[in-house]
PDB file of N, CA and C in Angstrom:
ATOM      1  N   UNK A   1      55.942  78.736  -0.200  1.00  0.00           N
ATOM      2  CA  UNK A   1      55.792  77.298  -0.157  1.00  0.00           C
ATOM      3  C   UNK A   1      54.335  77.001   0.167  1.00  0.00           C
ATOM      4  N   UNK A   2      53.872  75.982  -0.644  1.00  0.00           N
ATOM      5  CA  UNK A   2      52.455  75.799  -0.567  1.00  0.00           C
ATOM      6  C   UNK A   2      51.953  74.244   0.707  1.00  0.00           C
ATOM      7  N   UNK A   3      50.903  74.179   1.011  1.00  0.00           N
ATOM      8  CA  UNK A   3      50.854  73.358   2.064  1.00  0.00           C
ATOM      9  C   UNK A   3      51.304  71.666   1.321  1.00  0.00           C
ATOM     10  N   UNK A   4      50.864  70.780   0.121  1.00  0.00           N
ATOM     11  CA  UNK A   4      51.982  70.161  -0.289  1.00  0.00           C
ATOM     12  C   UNK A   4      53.107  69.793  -0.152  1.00  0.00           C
ATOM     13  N   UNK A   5      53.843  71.076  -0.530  1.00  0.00           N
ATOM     14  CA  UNK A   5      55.422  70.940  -0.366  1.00  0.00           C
ATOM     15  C   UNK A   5      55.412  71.105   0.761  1.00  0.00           C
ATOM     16  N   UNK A   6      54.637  71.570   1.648  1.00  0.00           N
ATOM     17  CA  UNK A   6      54.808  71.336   2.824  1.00  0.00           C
ATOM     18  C   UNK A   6      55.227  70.106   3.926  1.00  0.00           C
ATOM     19  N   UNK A   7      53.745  69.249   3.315  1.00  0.00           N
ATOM     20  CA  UNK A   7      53.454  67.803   3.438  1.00  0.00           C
ATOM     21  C   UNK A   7      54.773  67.067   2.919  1.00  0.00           C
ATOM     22  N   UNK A   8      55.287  67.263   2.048  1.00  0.00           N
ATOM     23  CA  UNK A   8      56.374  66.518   1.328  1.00  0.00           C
ATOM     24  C   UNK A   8      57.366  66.623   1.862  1.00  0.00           C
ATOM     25  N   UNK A   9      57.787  67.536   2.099  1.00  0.00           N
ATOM     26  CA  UNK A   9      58.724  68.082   2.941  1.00  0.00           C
ATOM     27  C   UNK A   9      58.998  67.282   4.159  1.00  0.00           C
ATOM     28  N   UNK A  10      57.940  67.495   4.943  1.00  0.00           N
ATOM     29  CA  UNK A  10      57.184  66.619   6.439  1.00  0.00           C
ATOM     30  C   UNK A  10      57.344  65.013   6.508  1.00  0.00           C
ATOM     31  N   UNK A  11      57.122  65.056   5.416  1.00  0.00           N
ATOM     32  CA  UNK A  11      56.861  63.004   5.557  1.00  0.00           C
ATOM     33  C   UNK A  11      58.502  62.719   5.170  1.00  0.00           C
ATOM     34  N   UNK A  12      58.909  63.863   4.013  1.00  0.00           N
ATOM     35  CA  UNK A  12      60.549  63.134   3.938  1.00  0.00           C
ATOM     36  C   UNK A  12      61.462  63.223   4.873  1.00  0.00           C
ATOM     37  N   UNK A  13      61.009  63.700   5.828  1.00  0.00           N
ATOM     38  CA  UNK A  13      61.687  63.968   6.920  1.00  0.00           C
ATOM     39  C   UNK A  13      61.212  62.641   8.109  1.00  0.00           C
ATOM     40  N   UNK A  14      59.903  62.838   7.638  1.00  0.00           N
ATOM     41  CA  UNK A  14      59.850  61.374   8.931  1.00  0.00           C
ATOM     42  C   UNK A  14      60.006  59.755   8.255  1.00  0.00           C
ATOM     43  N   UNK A  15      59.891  60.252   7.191  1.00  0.00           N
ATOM     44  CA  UNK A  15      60.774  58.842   6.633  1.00  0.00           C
ATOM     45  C   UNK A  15      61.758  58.874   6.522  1.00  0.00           C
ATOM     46  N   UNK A  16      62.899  59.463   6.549  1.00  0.00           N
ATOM     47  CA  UNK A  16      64.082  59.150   7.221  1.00  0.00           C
ATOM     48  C   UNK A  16      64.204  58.951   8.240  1.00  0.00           C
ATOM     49  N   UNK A  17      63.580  59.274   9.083  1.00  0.00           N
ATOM     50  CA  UNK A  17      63.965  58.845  10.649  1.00  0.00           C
ATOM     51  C   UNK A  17      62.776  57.480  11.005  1.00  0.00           C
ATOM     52  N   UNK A  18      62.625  57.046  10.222  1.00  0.00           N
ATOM     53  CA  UNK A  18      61.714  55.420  10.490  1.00  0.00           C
ATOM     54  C   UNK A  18      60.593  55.557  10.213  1.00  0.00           C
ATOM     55  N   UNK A  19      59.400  57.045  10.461  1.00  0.00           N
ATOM     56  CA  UNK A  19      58.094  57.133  10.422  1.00  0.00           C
ATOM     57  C   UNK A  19      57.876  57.265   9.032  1.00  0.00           C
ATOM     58  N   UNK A  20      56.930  55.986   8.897  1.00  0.00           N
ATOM     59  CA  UNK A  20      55.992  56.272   7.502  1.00  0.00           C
ATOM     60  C   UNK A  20      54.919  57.644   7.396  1.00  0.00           C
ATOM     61  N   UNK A  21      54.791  57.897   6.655  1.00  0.00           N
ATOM     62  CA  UNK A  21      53.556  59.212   6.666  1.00  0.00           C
ATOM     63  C   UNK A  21      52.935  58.938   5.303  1.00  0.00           C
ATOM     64  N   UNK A  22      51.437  58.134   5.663  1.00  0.00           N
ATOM     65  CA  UNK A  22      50.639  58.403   4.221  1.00  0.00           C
ATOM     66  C   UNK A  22      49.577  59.214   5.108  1.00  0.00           C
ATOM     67  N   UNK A  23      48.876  58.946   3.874  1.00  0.00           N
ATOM     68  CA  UNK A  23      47.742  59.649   3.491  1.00  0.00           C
ATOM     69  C   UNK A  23      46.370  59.012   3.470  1.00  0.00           C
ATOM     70  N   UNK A  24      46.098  57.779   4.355  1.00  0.00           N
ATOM     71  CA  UNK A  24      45.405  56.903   4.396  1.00  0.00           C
ATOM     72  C   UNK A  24      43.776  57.650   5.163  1.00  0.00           C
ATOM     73  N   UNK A  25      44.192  58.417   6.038  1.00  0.00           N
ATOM     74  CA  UNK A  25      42.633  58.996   6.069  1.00  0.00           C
ATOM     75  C   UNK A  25      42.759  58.456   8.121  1.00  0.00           C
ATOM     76  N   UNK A  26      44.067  57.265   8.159  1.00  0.00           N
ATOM     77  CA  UNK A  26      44.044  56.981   9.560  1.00  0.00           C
ATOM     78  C   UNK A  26      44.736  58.086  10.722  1.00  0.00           C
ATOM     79  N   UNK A  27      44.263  58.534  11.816  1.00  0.00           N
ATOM     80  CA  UNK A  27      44.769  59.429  13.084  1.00  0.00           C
ATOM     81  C   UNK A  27      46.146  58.943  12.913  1.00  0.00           C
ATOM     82  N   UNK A  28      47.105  59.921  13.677  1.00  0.00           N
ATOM     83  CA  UNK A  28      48.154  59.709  14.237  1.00  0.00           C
ATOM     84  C   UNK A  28      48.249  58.836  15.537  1.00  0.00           C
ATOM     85  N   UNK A  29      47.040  59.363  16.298  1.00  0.00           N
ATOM     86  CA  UNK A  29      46.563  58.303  17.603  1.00  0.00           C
ATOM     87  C   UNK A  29      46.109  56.889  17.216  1.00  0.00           C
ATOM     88  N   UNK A  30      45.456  56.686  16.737  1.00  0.00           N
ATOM     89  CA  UNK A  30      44.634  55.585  15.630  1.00  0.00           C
ATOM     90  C   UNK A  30      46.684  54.412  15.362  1.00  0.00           C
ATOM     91  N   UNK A  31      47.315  54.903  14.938  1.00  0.00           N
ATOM     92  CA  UNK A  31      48.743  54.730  14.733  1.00  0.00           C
ATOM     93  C   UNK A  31      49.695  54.299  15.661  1.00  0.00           C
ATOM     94  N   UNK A  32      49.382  54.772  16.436  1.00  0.00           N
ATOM     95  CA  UNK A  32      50.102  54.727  17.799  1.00  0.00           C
ATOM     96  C   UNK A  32      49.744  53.566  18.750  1.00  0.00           C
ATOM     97  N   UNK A  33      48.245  53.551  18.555  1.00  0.00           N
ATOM     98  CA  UNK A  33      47.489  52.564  19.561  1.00  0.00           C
ATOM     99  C   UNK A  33      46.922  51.208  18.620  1.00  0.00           C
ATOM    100  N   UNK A  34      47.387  51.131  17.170  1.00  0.00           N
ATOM    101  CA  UNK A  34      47.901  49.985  16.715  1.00  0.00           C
ATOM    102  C   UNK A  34      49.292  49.344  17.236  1.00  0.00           C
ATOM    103  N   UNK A  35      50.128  50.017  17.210  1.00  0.00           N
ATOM    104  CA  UNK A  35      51.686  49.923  17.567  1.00  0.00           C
ATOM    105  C   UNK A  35      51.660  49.285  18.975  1.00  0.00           C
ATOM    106  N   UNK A  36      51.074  50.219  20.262  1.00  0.00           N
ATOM    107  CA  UNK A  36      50.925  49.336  21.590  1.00  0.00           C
ATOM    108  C   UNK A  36      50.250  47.750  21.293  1.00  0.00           C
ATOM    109  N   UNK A  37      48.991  47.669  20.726  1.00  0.00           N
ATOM    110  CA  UNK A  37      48.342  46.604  21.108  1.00  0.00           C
ATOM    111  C   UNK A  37      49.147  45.699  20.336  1.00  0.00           C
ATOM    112  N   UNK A  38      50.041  45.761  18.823  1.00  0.00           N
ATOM    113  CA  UNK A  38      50.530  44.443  18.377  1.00  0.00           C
ATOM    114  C   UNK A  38      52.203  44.122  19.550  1.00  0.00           C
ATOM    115  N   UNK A  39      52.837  45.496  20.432  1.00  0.00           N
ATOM    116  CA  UNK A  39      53.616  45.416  21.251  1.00  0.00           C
ATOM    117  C   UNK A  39      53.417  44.266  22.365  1.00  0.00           C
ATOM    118  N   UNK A  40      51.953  44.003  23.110  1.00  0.00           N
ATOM    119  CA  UNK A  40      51.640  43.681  23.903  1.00  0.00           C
ATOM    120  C   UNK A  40      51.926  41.758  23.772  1.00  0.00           C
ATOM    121  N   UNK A  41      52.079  41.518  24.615  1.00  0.00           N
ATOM    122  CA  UNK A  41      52.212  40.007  25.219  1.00  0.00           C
ATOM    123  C   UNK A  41      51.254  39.038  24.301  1.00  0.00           C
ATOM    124  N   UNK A  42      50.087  39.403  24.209  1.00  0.00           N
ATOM    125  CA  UNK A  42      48.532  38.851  24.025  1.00  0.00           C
ATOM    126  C   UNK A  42      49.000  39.089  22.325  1.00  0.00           C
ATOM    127  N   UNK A  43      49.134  40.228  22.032  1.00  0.00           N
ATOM    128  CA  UNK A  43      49.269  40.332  20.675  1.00  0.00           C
ATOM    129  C   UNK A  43      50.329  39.393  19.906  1.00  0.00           C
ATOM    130  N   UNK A  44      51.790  39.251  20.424  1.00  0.00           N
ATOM    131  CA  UNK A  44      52.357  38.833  19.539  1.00  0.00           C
ATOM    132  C   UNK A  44      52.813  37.441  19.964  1.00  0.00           C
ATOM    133  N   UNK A  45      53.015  36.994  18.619  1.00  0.00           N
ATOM    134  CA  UNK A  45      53.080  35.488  18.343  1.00  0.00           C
ATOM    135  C   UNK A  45      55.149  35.268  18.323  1.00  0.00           C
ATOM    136  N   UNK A  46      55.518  35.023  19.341  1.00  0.00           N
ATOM    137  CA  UNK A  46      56.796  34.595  19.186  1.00  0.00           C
ATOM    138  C   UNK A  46      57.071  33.551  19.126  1.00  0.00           C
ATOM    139  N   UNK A  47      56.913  32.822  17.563  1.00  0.00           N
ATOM    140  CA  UNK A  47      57.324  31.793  17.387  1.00  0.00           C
ATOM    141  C   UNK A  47      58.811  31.368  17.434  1.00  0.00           C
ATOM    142  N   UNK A  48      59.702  32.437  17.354  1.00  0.00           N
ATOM    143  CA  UNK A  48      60.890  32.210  16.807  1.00  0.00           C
ATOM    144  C   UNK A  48      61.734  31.808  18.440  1.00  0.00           C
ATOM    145  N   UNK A  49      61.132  32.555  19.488  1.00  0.00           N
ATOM    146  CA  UNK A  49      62.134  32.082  20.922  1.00  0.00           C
ATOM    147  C   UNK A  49      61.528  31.600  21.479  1.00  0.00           C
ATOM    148  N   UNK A  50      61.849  30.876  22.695  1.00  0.00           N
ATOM    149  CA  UNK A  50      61.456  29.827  23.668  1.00  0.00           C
ATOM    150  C   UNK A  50      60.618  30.524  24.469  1.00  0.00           C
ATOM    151  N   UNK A  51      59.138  30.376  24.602  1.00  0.00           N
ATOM    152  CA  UNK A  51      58.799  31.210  26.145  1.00  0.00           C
ATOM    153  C   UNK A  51      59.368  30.517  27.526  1.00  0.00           C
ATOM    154  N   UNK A  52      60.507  29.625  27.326  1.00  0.00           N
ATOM    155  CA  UNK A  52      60.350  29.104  28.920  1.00  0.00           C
ATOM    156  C   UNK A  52      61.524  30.022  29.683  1.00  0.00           C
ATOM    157  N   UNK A  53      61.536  30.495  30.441  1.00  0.00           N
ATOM    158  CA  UNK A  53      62.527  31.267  31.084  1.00  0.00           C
ATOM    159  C   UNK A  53      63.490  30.500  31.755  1.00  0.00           C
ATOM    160  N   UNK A  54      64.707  30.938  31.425  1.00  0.00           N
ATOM    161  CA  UNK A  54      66.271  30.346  31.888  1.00  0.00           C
ATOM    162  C   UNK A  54      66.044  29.945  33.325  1.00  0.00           C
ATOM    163  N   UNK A  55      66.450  28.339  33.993  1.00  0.00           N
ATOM    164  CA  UNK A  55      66.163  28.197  35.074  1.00  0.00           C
ATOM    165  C   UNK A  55      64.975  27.578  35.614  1.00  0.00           C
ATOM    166  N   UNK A  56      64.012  27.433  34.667  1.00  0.00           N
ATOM    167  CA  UNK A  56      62.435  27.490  35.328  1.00  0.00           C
ATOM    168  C   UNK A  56      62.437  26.379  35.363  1.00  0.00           C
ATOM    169  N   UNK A  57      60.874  25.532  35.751  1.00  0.00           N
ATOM    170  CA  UNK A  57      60.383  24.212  35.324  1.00  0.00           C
ATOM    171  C   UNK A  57      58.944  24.288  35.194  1.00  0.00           C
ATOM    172  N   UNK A  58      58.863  23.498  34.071  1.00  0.00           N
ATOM    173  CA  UNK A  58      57.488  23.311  33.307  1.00  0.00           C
ATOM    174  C   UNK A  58      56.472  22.951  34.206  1.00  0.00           C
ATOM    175  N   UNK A  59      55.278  23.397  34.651  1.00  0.00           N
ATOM    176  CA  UNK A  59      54.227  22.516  34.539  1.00  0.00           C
ATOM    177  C   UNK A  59      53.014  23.031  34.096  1.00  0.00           C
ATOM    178  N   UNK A  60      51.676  21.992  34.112  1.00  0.00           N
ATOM    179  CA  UNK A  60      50.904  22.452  33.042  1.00  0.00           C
ATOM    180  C   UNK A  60      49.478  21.351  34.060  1.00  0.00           C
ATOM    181  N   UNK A  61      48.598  21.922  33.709  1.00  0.00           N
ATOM    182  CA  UNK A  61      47.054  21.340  34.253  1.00  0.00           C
ATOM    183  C   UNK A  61      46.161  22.117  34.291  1.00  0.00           C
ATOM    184  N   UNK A  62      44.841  21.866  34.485  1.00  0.00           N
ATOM    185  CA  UNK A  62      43.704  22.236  34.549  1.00  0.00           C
ATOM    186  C   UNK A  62      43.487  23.310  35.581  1.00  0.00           C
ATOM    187  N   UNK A  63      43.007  24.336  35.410  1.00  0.00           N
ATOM    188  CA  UNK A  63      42.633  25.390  36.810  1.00  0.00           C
ATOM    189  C   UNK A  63      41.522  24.781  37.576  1.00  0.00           C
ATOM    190  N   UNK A  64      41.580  24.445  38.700  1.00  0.00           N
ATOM    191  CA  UNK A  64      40.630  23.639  39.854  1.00  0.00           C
ATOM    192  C   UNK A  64      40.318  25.158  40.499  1.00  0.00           C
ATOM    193  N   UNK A  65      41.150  25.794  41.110  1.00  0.00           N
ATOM    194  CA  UNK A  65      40.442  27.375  41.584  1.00  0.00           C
ATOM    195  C   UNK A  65      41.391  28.528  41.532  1.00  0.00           C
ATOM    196  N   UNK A  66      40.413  29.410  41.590  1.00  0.00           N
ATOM    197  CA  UNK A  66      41.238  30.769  41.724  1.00  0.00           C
ATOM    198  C   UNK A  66      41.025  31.179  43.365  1.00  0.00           C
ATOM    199  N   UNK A  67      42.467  31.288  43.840  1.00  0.00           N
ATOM    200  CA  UNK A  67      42.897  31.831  45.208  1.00  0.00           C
ATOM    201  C   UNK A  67      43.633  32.902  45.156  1.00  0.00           C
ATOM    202  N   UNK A  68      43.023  33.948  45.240  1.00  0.00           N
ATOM    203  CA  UNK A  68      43.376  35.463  45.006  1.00  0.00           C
ATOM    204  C   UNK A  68      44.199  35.817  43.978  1.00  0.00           C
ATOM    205  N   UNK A  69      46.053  35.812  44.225  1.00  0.00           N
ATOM    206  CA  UNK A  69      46.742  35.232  43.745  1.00  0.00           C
ATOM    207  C   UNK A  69      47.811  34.192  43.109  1.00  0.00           C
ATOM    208  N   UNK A  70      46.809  33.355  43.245  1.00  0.00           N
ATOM    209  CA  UNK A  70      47.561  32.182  42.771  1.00  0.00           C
ATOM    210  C   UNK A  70      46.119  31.499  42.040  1.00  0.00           C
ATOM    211  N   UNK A  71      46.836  30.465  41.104  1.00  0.00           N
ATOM    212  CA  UNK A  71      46.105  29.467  40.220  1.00  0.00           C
ATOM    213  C   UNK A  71      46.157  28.163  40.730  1.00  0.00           C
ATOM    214  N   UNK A  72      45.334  27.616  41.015  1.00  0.00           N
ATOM    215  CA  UNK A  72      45.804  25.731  42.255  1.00  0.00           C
ATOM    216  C   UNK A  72      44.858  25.139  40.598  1.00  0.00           C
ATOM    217  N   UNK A  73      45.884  24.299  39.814  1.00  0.00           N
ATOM    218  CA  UNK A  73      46.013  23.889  39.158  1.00  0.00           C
ATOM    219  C   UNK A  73      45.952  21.939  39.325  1.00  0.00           C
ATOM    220  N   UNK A  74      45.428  21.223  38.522  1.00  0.00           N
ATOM    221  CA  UNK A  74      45.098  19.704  38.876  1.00  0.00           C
ATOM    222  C   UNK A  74      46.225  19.293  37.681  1.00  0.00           C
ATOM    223  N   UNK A  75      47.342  18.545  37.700  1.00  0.00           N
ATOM    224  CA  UNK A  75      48.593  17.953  36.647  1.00  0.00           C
ATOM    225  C   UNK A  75      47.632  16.528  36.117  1.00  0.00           C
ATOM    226  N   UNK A  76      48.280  16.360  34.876  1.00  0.00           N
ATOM    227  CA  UNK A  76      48.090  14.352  33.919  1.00  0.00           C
ATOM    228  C   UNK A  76      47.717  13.892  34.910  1.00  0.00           C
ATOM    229  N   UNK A  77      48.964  14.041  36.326  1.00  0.00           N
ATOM    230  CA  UNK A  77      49.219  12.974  37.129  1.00  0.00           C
ATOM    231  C   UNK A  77      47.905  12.791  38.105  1.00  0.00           C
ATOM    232  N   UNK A  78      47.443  13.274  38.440  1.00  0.00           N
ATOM    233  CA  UNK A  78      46.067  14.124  39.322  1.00  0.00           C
ATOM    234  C   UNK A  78      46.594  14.632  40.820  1.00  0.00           C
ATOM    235  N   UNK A  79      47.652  15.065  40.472  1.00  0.00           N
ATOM    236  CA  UNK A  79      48.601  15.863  41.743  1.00  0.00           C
ATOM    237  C   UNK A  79      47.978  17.052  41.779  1.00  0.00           C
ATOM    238  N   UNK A  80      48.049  17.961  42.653  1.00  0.00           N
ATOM    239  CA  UNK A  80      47.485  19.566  42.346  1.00  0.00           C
ATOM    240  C   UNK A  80      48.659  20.006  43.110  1.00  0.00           C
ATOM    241  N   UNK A  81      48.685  21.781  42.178  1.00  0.00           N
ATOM    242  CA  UNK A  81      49.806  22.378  42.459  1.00  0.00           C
ATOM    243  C   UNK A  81      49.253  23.548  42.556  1.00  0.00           C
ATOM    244  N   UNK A  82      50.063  24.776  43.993  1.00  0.00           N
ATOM    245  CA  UNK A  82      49.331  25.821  43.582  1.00  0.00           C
ATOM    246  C   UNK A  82      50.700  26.789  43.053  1.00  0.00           C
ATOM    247  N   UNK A  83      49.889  27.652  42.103  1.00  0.00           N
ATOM    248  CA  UNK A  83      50.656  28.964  41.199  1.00  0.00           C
ATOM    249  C   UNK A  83      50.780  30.186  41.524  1.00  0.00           C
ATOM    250  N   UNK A  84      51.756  30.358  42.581  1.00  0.00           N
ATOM    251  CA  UNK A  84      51.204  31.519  42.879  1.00  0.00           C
ATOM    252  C   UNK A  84      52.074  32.696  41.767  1.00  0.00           C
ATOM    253  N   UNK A  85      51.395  33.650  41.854  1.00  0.00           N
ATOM    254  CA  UNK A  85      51.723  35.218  40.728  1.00  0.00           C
ATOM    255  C   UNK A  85      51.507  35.917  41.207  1.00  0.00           C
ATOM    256  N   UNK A  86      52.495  37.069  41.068  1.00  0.00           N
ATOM    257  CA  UNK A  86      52.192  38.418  41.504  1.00  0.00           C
ATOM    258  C   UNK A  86      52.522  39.509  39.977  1.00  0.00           C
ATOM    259  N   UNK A  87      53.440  40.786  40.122  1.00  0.00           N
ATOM    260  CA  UNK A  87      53.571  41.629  39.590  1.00  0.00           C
ATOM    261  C   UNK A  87      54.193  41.494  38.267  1.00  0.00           C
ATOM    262  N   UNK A  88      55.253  40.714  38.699  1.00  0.00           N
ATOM    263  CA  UNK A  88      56.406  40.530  37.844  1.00  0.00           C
ATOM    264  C   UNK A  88      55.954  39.274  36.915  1.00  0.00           C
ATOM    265  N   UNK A  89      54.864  37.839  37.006  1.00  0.00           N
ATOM    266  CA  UNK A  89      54.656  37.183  36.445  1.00  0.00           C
ATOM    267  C   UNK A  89      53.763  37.212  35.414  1.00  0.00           C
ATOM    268  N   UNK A  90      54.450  37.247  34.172  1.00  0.00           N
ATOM    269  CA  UNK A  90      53.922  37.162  32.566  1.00  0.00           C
ATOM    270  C   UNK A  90      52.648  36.408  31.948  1.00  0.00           C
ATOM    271  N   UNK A  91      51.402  36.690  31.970  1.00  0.00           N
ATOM    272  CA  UNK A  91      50.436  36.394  32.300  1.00  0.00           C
ATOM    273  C   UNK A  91      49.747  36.870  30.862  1.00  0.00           C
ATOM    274  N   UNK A  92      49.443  35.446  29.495  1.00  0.00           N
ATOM    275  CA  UNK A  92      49.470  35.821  27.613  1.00  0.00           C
ATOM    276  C   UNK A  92      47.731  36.499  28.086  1.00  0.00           C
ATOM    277  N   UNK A  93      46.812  35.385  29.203  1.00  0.00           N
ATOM    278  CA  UNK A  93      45.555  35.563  29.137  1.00  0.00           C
ATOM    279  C   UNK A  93      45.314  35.204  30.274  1.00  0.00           C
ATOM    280  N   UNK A  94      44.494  35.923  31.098  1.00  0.00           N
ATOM    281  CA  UNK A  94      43.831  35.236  32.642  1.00  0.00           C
ATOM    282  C   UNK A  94      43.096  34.174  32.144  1.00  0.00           C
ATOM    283  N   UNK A  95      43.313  33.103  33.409  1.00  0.00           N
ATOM    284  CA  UNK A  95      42.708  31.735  33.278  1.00  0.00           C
ATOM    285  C   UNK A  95      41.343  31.802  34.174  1.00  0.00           C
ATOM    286  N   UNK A  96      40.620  30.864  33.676  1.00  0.00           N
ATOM    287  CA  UNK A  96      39.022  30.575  34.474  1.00  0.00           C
ATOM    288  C   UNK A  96      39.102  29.086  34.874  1.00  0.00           C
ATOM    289  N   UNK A  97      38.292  28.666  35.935  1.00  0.00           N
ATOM    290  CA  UNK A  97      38.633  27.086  36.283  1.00  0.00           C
ATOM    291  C   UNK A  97      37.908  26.516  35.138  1.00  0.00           C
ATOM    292  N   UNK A  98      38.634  25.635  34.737  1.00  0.00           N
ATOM    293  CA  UNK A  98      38.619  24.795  33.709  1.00  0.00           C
ATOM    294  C   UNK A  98      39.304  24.916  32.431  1.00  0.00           C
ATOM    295  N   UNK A  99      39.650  25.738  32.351  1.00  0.00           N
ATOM    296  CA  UNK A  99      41.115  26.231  31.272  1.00  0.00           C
ATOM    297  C   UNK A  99      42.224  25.444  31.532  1.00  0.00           C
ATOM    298  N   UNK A 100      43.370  25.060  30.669  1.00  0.00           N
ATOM    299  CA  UNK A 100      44.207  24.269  30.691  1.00  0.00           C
ATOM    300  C   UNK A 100      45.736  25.258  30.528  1.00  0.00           C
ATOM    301  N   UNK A 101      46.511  25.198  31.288  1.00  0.00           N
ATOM    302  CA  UNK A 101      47.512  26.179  31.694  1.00  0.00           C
ATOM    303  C   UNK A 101      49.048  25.277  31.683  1.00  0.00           C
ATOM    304  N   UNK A 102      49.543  26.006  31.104  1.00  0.00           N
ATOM    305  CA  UNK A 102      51.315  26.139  31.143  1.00  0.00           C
ATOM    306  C   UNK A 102      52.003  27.250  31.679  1.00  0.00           C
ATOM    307  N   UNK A 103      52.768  26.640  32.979  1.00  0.00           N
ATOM    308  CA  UNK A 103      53.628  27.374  33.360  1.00  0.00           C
ATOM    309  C   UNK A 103      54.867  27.088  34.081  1.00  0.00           C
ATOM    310  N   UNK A 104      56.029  28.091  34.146  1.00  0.00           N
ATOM    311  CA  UNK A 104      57.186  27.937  34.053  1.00  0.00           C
ATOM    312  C   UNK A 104      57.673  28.383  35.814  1.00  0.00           C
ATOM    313  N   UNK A 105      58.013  27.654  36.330  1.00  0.00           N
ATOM    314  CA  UNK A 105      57.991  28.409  38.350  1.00  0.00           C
ATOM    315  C   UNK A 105      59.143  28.399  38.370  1.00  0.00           C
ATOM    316  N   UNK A 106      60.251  29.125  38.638  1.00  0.00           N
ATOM    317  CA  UNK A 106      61.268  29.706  39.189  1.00  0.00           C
ATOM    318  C   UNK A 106      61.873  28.942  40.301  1.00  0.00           C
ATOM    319  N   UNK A 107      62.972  29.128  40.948  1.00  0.00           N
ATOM    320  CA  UNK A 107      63.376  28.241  42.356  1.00  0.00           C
ATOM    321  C   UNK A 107      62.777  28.213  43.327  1.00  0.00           C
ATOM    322  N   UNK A 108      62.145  29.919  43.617  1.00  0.00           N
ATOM    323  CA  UNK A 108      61.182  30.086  44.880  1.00  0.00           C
ATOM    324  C   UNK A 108      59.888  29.363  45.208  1.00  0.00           C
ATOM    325  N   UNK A 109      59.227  28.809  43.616  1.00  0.00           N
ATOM    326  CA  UNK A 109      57.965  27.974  43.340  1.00  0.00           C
ATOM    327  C   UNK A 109      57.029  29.414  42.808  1.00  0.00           C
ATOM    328  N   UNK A 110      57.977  30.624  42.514  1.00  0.00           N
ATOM    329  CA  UNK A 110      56.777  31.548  42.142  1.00  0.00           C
ATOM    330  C   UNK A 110      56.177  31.231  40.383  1.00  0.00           C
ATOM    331  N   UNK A 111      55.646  31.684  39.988  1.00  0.00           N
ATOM    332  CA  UNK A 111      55.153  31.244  38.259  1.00  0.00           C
ATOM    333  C   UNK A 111      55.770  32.544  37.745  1.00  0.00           C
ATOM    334  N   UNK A 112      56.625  32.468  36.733  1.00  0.00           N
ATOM    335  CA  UNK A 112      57.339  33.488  36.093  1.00  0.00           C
ATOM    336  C   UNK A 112      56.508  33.431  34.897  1.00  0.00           C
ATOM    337  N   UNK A 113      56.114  32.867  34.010  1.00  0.00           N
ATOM    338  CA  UNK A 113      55.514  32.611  32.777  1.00  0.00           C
ATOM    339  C   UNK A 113      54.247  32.030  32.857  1.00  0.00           C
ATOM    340  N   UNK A 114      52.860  32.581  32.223  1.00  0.00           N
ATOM    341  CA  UNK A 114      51.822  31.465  32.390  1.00  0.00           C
ATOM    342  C   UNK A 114      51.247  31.801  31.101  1.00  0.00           C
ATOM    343  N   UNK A 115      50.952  30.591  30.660  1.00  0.00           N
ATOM    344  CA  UNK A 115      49.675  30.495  29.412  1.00  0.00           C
ATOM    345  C   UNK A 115      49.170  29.779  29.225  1.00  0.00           C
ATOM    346  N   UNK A 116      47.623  30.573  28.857  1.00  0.00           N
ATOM    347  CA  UNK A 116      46.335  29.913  28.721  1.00  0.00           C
ATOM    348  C   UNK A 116      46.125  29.122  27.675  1.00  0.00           C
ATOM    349  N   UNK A 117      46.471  27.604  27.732  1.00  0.00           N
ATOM    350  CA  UNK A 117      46.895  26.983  26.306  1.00  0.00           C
ATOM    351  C   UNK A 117      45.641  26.727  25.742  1.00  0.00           C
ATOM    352  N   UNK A 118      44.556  26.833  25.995  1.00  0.00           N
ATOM    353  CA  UNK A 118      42.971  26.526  25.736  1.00  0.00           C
ATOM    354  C   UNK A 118      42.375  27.852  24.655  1.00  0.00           C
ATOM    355  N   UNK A 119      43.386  28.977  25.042  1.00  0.00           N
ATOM    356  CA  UNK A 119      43.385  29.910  23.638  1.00  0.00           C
ATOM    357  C   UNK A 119      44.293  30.183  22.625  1.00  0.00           C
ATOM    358  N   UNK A 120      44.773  29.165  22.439  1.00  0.00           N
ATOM    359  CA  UNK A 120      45.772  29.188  21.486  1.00  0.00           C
ATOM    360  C   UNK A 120      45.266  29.199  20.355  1.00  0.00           C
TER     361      UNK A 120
END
């Protein structure tokens, strides 16, 4: 068996099990670390579901400062609210003061969801 049928062999095998295999000249790594970055939060565009999380409540304003962890945010109303985030809160793009922010706070008042609507 020559290296070809080798190759042929190889790819019909990983195309049955889901993996494409050309011949494009791109890494296997190169492949892989396309796959993470369109995986990632930042990367993909979910138009089709709701980002607001079951339970939450909306709010949205201007970043006035950054306090370690949390975002103290200025509302329409000119109320200020602070955001606080830790580990678990979903974060599309870090905000800078003066960026305009949506986010979704949980019962505790923690921010489960935040996005930087100024990069949309």
């Amino acid at each position: 068996m020559n290296r070809s049928s080798t190759l042929i062999i190889v790819c019909g095998l990983f195309g049955m099990m889901g993996v494409g295999c050309t011949n494009s000249g791109r890494s296997d790594q190169e492949a892989i670390g396309r796959g993470i970055v369109q995986g990632t939060l930042g990367a993909r565009q979910d138009a089709q579901t709701s980002p607001a999380p079951p339970g939450a409540t909306a709010v949205a304003g201007q970043v006035m400062a950054l306090e370690g962890g949390a975002y103290v945010i200025e509302q329409n109303d000119g109320s200020q609210q602070r955001l606080s985030h830790d580990e678990n809160t979903r974060i599309d793009r870090p905000a800078h003061v003066g960026d305009n922010i949506q986010a979704w706070v949980d019962e505790q008042g923690r921010a489960v969801l935040i996005r930087n609507i100024d990069h949309d």
